[in-house]
N, C-alpha and C. Protein backbone atom coordinates (compact mmCIF):
# COMPACT_ATOMS: atom_id res chain seq x y z
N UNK A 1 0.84 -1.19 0.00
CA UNK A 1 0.00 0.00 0.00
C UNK A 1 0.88 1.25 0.00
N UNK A 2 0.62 2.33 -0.95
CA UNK A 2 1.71 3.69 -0.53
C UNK A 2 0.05 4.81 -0.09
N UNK A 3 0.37 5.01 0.84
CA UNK A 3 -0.92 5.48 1.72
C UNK A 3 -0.88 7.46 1.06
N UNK A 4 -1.43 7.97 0.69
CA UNK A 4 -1.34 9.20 0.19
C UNK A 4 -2.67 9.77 1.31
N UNK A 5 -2.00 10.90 1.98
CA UNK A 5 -2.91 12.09 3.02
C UNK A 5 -3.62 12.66 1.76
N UNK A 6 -5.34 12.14 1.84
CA UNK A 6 -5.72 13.21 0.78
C UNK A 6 -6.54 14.97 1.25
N UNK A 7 -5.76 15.35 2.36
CA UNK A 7 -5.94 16.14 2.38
C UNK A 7 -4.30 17.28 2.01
N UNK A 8 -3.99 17.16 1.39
CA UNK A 8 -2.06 17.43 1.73
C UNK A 8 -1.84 17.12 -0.06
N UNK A 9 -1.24 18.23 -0.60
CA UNK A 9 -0.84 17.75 -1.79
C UNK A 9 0.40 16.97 -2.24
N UNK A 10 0.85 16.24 -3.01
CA UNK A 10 2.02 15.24 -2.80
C UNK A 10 2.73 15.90 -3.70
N UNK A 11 3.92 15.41 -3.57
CA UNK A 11 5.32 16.01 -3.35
C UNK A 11 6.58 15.31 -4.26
N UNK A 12 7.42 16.15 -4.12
CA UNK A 12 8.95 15.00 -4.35
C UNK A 12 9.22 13.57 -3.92
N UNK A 13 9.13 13.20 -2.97
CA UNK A 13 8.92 12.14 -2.10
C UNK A 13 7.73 11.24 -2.06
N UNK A 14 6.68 11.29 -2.78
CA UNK A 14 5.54 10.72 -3.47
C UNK A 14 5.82 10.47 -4.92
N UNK A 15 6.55 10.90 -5.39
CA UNK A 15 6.88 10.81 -7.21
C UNK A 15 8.04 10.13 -6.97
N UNK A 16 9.06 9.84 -6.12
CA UNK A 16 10.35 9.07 -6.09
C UNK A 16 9.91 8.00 -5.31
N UNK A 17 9.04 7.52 -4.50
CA UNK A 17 8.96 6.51 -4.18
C UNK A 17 7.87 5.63 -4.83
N UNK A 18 6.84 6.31 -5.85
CA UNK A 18 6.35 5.87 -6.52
C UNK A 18 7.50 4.78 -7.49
N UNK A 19 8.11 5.86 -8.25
CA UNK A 19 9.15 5.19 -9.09
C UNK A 19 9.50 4.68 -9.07
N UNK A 20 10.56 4.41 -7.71
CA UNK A 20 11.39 2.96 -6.96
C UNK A 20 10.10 1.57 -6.52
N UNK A 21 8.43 2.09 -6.41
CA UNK A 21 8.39 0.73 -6.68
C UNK A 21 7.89 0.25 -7.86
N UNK A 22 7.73 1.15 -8.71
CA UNK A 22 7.34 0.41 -10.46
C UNK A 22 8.51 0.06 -10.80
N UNK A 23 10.05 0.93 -10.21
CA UNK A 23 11.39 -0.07 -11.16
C UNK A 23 11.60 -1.08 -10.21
N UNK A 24 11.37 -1.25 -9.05
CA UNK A 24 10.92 -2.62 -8.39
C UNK A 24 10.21 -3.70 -8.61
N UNK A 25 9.26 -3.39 -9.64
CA UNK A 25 8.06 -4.45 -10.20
C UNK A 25 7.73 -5.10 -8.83
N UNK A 26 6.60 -4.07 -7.76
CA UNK A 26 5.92 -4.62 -6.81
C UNK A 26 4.47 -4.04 -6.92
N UNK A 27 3.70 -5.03 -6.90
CA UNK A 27 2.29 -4.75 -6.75
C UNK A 27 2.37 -3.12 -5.99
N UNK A 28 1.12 -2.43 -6.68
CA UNK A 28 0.65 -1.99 -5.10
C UNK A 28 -0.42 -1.12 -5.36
N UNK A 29 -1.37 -0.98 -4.10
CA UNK A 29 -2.56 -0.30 -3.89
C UNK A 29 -2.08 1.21 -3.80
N UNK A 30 -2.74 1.76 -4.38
CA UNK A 30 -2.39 3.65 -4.00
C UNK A 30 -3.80 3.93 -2.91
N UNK A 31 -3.61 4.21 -1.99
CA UNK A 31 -4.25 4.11 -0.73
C UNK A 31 -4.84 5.80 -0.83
N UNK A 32 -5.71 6.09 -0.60
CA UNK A 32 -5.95 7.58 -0.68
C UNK A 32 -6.85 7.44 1.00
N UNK A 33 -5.96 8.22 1.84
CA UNK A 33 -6.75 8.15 3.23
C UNK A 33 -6.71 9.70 3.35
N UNK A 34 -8.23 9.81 4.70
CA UNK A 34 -9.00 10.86 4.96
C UNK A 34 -9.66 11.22 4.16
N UNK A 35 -10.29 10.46 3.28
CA UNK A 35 -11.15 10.96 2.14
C UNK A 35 -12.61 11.15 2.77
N UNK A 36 -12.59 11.34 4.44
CA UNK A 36 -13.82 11.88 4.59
C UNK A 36 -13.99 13.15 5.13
N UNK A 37 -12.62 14.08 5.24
CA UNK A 37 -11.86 15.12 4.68
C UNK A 37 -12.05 15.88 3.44
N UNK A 38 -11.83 15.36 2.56
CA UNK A 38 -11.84 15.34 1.32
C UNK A 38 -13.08 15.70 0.49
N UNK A 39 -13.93 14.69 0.82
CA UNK A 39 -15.31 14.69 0.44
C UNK A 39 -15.89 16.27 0.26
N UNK A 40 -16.51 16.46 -0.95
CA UNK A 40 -17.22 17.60 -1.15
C UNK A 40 -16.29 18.64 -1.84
N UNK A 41 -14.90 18.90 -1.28
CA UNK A 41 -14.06 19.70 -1.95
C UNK A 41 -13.49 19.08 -3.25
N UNK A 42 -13.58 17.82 -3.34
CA UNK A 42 -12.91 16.90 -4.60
C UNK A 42 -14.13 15.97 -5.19
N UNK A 43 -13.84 15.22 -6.27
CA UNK A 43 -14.37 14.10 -6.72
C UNK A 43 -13.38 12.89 -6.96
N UNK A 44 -13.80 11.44 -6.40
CA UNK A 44 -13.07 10.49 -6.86
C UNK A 44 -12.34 10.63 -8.24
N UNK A 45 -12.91 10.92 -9.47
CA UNK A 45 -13.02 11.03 -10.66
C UNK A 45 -11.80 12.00 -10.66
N UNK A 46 -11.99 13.13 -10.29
CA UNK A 46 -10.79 14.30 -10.30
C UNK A 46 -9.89 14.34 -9.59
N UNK A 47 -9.94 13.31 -8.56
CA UNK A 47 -8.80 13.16 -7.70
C UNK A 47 -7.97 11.67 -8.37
N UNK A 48 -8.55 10.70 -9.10
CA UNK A 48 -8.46 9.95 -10.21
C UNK A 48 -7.00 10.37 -11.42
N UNK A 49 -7.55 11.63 -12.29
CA UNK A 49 -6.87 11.83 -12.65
C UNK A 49 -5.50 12.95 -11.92
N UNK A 50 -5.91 13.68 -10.80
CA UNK A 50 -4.65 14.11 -10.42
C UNK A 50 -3.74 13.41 -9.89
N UNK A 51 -3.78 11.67 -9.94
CA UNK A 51 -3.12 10.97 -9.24
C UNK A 51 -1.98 10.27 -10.67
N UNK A 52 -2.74 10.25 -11.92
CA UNK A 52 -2.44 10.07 -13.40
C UNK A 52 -1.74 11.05 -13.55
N UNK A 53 -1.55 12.23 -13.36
CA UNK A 53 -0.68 13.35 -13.37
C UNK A 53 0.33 13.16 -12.71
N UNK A 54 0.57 13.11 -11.91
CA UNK A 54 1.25 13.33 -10.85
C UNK A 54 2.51 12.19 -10.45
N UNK A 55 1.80 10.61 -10.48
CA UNK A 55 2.15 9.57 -10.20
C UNK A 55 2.10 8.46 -11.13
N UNK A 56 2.41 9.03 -13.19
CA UNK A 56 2.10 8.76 -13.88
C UNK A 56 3.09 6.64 -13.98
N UNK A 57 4.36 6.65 -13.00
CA UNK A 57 4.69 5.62 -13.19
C UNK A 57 4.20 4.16 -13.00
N UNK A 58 2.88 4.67 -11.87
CA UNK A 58 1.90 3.57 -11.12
C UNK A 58 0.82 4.05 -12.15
N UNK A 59 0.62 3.86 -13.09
CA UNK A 59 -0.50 3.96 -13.94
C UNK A 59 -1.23 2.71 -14.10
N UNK A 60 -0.47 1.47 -13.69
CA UNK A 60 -1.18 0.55 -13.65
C UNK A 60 -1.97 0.25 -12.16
N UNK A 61 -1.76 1.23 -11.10
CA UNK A 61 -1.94 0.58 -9.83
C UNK A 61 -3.38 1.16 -9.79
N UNK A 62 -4.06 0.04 -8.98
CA UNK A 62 -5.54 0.21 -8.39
C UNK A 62 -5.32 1.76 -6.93
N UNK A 63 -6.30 2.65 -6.93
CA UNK A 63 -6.83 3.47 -6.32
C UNK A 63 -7.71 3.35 -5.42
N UNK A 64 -7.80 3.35 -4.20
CA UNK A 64 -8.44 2.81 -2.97
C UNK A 64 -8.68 4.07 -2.61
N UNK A 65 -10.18 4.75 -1.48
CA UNK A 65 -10.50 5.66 -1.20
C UNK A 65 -10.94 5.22 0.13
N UNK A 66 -10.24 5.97 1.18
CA UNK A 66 -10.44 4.68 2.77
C UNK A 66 -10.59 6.24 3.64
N UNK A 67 -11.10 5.74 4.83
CA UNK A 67 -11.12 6.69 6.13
C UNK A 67 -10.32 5.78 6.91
N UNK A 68 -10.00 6.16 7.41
CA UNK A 68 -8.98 4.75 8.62
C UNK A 68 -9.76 5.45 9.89
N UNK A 69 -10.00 6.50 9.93
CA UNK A 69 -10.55 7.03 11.26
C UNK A 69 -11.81 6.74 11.02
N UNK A 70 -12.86 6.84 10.45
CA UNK A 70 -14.13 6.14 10.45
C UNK A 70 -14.17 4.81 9.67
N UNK A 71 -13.09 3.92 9.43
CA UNK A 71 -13.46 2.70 9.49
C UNK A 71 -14.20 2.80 7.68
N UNK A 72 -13.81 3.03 6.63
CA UNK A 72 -14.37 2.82 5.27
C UNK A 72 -13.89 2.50 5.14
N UNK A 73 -14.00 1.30 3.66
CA UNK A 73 -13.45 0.58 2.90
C UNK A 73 -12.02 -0.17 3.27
N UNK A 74 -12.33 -0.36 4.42
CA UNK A 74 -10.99 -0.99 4.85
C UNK A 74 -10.99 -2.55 4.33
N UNK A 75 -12.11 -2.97 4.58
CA UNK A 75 -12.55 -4.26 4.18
C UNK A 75 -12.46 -4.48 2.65
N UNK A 76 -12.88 -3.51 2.06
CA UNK A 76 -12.49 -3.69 0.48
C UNK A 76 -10.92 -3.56 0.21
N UNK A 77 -10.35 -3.04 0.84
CA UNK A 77 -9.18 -2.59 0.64
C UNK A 77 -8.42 -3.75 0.61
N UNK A 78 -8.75 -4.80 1.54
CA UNK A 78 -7.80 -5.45 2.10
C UNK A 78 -8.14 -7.09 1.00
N UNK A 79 -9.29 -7.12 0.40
CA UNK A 79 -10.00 -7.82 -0.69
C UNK A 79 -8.96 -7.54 -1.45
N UNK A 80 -8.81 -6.23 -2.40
CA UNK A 80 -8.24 -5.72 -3.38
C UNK A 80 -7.34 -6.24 -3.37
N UNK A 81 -6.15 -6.01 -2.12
CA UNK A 81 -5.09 -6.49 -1.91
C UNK A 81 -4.78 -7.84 -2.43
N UNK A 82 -5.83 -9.04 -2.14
CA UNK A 82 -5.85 -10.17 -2.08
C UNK A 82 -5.90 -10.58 -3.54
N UNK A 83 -6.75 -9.39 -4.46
CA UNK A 83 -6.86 -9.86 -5.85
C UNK A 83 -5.72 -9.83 -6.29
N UNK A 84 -4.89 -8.71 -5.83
CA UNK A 84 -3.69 -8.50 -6.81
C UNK A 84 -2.72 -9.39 -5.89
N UNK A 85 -2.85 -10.04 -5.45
CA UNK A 85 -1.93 -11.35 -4.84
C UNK A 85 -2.15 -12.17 -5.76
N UNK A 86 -3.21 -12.63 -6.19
CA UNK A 86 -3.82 -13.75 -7.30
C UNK A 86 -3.74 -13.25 -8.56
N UNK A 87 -3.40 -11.87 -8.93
CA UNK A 87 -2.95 -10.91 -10.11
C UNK A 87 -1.26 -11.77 -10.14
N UNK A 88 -0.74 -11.35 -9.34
CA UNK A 88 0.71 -11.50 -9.47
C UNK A 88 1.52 -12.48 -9.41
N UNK A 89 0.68 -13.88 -9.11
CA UNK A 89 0.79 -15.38 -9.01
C UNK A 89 0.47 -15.73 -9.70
N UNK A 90 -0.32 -15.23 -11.17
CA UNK A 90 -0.65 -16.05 -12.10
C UNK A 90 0.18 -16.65 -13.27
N UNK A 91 0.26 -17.79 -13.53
CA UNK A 91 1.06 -17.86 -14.30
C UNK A 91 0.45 -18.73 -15.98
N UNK A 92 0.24 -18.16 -17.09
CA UNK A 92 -0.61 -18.67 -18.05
C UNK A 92 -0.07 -19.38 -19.03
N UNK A 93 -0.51 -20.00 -19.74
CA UNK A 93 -0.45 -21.09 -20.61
C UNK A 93 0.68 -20.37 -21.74
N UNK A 94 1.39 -20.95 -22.62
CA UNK A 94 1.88 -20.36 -23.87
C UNK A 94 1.06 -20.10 -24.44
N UNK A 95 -0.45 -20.61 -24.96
CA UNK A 95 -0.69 -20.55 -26.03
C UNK A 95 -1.64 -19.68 -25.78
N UNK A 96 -1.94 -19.33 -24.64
CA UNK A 96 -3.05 -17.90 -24.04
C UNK A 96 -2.28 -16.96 -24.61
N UNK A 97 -0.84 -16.87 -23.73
CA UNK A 97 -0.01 -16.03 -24.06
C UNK A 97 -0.07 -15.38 -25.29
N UNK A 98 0.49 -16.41 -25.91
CA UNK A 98 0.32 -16.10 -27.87
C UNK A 98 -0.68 -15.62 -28.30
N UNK A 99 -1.91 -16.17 -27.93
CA UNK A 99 -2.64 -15.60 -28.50
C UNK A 99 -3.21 -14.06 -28.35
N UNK A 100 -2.38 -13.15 -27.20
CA UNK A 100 -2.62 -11.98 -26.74
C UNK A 100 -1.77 -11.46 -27.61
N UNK A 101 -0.50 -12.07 -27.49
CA UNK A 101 0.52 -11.45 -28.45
C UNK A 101 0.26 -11.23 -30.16
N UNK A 102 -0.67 -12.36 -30.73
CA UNK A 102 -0.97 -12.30 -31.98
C UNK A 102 -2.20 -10.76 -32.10
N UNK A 103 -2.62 -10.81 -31.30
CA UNK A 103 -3.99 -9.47 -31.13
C UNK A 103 -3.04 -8.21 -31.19
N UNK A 104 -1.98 -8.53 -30.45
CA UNK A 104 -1.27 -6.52 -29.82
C UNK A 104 -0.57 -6.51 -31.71
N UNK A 105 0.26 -7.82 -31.81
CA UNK A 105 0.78 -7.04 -33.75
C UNK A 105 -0.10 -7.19 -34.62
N UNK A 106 -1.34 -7.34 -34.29
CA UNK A 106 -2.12 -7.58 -35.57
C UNK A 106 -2.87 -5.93 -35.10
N UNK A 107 -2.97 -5.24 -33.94
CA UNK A 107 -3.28 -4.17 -33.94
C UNK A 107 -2.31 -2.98 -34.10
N UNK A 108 -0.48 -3.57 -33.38
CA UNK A 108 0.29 -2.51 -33.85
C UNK A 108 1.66 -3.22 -33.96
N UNK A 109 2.54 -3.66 -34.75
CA UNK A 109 3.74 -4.21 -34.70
C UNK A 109 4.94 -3.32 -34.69
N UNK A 110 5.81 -3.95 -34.32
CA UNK A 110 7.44 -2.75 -33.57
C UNK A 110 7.35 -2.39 -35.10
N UNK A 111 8.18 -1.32 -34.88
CA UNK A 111 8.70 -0.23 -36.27
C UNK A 111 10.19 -0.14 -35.77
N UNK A 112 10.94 -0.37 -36.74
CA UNK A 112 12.71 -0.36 -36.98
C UNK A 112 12.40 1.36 -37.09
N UNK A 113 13.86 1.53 -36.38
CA UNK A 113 14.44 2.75 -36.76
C UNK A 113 15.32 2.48 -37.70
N UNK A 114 15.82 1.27 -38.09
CA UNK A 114 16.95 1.56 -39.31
C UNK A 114 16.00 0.37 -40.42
N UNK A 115 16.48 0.20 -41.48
CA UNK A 115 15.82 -0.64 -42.70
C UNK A 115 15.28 -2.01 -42.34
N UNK A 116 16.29 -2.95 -41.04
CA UNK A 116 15.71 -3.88 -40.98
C UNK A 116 14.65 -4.23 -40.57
N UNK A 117 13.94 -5.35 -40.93
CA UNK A 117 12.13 -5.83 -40.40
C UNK A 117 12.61 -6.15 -39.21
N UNK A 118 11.75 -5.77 -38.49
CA UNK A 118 11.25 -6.80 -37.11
C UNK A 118 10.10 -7.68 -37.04
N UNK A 119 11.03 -8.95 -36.47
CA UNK A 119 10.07 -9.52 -36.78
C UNK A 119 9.99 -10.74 -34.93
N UNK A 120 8.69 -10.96 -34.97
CA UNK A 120 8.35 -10.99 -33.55
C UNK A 120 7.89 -12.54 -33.51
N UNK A 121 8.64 -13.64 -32.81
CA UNK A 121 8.19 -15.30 -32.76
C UNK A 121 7.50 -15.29 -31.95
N UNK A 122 7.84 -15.16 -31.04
CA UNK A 122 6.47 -15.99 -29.76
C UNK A 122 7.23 -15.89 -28.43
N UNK A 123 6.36 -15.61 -27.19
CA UNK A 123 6.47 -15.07 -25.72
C UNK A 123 6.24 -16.09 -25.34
N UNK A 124 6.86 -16.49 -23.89
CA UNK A 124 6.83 -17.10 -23.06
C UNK A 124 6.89 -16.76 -21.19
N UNK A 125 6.18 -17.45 -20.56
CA UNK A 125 5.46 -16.96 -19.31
C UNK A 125 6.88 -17.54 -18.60
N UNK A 126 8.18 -16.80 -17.59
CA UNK A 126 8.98 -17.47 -17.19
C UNK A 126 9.43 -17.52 -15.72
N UNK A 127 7.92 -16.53 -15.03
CA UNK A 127 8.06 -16.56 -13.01
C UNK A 127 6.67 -15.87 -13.04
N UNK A 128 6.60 -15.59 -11.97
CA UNK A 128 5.23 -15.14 -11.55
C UNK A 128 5.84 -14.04 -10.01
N UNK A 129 5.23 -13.18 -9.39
CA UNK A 129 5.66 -12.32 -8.78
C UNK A 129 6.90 -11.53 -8.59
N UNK A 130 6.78 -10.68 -9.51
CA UNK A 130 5.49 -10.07 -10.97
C UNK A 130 5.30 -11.12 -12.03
N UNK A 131 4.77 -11.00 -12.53
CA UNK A 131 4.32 -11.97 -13.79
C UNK A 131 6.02 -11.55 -14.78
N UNK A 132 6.40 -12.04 -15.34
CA UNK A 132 7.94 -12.28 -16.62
C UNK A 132 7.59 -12.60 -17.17
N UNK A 133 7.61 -12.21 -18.65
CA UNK A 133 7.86 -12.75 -19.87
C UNK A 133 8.84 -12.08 -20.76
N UNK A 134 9.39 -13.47 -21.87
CA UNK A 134 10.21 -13.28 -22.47
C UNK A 134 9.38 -13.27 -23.94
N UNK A 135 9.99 -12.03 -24.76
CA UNK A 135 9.58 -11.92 -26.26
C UNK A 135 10.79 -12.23 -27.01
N UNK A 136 10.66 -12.77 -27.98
CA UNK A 136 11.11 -13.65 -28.33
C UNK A 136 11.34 -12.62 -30.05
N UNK A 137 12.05 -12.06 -30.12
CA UNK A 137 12.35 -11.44 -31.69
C UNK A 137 13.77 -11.91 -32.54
N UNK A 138 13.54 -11.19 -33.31
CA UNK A 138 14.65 -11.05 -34.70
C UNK A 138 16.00 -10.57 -33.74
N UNK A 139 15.80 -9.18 -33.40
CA UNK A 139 17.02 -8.12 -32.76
C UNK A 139 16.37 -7.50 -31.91
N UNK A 140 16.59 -7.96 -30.86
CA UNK A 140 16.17 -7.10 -29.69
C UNK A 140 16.45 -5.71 -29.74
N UNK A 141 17.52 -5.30 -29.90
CA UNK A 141 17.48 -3.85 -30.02
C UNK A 141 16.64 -2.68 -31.37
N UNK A 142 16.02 -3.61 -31.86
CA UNK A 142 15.06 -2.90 -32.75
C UNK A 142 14.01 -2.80 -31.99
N UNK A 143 13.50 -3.37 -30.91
CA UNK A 143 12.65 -2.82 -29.69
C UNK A 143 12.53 -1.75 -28.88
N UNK A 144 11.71 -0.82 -29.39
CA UNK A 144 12.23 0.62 -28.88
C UNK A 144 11.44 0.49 -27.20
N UNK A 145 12.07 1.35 -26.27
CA UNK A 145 11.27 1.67 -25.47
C UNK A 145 9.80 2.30 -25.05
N UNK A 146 9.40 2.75 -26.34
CA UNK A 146 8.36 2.85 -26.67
C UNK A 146 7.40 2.36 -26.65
N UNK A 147 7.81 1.26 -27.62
CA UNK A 147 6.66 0.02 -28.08
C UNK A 147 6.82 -0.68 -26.85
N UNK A 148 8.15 -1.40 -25.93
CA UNK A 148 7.83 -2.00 -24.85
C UNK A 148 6.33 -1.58 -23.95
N UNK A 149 6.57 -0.12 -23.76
CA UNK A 149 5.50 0.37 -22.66
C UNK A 149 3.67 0.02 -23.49
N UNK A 150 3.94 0.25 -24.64
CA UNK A 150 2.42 0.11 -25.73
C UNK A 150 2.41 -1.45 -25.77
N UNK A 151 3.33 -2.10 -25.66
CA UNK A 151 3.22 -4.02 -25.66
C UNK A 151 2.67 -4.15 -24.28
N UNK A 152 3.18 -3.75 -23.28
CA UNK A 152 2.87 -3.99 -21.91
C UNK A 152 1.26 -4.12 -21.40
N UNK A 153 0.81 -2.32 -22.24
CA UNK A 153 -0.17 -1.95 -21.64
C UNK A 153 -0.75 -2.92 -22.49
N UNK A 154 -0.94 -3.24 -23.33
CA UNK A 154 -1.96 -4.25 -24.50
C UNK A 154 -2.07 -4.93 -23.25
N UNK A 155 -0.70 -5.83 -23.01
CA UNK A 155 -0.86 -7.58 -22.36
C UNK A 155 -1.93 -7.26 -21.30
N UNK A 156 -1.70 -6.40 -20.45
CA UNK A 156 -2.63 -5.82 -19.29
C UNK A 156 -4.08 -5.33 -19.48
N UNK A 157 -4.21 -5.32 -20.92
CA UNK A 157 -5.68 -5.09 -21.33
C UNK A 157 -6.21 -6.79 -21.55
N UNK A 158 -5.26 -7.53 -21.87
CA UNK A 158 -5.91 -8.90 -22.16
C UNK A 158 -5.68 -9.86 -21.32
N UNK A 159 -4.82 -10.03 -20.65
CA UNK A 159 -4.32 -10.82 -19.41
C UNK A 159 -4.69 -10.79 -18.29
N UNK A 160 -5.14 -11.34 -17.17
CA UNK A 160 -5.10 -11.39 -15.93
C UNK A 160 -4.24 -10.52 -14.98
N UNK A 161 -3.85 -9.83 -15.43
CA UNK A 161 -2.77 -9.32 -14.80
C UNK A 161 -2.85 -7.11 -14.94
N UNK A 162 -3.98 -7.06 -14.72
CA UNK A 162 -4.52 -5.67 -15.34
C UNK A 162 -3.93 -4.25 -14.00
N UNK A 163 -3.62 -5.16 -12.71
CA UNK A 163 -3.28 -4.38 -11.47
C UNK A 163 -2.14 -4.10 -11.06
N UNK A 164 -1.13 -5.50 -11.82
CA UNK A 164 0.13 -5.60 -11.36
C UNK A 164 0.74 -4.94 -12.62
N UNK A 165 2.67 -4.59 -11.60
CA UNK A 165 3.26 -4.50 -13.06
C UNK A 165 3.57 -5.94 -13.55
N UNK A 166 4.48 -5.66 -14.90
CA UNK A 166 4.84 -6.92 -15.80
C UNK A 166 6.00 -6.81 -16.18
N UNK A 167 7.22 -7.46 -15.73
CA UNK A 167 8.30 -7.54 -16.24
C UNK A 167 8.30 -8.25 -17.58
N UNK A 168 8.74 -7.38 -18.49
CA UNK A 168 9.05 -7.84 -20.13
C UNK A 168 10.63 -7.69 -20.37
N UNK A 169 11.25 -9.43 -20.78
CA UNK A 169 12.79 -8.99 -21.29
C UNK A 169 12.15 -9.62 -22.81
N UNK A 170 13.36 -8.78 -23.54
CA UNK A 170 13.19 -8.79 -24.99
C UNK A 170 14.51 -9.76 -25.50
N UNK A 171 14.24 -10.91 -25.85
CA UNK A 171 15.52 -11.53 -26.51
C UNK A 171 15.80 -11.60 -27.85
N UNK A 172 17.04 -12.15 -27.89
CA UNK A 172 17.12 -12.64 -29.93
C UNK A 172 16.43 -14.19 -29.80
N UNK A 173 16.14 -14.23 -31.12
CA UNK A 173 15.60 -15.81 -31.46
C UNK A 173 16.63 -17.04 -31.27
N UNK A 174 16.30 -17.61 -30.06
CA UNK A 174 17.22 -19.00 -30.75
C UNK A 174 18.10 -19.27 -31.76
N UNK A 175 19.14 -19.73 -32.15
CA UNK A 175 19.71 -20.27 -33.07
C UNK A 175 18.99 -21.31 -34.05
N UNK A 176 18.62 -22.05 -33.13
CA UNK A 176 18.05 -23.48 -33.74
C UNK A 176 16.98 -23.19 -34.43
N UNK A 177 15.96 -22.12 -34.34
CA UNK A 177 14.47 -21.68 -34.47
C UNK A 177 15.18 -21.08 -36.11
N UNK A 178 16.43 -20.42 -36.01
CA UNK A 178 17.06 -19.62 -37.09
C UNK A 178 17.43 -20.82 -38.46
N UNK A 179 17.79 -21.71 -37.53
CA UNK A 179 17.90 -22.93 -39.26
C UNK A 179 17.09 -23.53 -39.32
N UNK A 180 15.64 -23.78 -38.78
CA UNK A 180 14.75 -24.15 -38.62
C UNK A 180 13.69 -23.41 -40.12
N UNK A 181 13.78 -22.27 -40.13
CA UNK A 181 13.41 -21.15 -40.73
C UNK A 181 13.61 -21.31 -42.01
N UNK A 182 15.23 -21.67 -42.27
CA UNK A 182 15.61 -21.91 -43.65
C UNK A 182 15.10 -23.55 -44.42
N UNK A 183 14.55 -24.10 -43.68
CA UNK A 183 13.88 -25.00 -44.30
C UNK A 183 12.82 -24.52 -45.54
N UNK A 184 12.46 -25.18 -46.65
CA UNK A 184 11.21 -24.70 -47.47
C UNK A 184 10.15 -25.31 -46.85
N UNK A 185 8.86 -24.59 -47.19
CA UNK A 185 7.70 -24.91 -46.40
C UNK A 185 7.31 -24.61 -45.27
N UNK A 186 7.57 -23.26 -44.18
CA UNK A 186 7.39 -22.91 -43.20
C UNK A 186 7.97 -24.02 -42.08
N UNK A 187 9.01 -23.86 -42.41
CA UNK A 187 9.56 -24.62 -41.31
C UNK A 187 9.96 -23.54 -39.28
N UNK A 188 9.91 -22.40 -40.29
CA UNK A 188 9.98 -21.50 -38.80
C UNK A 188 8.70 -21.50 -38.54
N UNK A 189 7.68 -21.51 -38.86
CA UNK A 189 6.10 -21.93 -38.22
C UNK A 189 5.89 -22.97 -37.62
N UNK A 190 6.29 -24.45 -37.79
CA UNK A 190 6.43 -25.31 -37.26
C UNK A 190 7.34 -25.19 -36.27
N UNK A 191 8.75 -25.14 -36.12
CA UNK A 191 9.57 -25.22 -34.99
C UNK A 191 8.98 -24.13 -34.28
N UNK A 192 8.38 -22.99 -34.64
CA UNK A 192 7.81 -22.15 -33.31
C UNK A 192 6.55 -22.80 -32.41
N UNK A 193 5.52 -23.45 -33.25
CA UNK A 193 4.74 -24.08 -32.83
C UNK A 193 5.74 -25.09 -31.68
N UNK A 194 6.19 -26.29 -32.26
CA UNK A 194 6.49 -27.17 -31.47
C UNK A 194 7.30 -26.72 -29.94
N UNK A 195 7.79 -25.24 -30.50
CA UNK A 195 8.57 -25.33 -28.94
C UNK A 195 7.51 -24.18 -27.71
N UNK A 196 6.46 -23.61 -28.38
CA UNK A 196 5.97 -23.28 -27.48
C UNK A 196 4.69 -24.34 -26.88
């Protein structure tokens, strides 16, 4: 939980410890307490997005609205918690996987900064807390940082995993998958199949 006074505007020290735990890849609830304080001078909704402003690195984290002094939503709070325990333990099939991955390039595929194609085989699920996966390309470094963050948010639109962050490493293809390829007849379709 990173507990935010919502009566008190946040600070240096709310934006740096945000940060350290998204480059941490740890769950977490953004806790908004005294919101019965709050009430009437704000709206969930507008206090919503000043938290998207502000604390843009937890963009994936769930928003909790609690009194600790009158006892609200503590009980939900502590639910929430529990989902994104079962968020961050999940660990899914390859071929789920894939098939999220076939949706995000059929809606947007990496773009080279220099002439060569990129070209994208198939992800694999490789720990769970946080959820890991490995993508599986041509040249990893034709993976801009860009597209990582637009791949991410996709997986998190289709995956189980919509609360937590997601560690993504980007590799080169196998060797073997590479002479596999040069076969006639889709032979890199087959050896991708068989090894996921």
């Amino acid at each position: 939980f990173m507990l935010i006074d919502a009566t008190v505007d946040m600070g240096d020290v709310d934006q740096k410890l945000a940060s350290y735990i998204a480059e941490e890849f740890k769950p977490c609830v953004i806790v908004i307490n005294k919101w019965d304080l709050a009430e009437g001078k704000t709206t969930a909704e507008h206090y919503e997005k000043y938290i998207a402003d502000v604390l843009p690195s937890l963009d994936y984290a769930p928003i909790a609205f609690i009194s600790a002094r009158e006892n609200v939503n503590i009980d939900e709070l502590i639910r929430l918690a529990q989902v994104m325990h079962e968020q961050a333990s999940t660990r899914l099939g390859t071929s789920q996987l894939n098939g999220a991955v076939e949706e995000i390039l059929a809606l947007r595929g990496p773009s080279s900064p220099t002439a060569q194609k990129v070209k994208v085989y198939y992800a694999t699920q490789i720990d769970v807390k946080p959820p890991t996966i490995i993508l599986f390309v041509n040249n990893p470094d034709l993976i801009t940082t860009e597209y990582r963050r637009f791949f991410i948010r996709q997986l998190r639109e289709r995956l189980p995993f919509s609360e937590v962050p997601i560690r993504l490493h980007v590799r080169g293809h196998p060797r073997s998958f590479e002479k596999g390829a040069s076969k006639p007849g889709g032979g890199r379709k087959s050896a991708d199949r068989n090894s996921t």
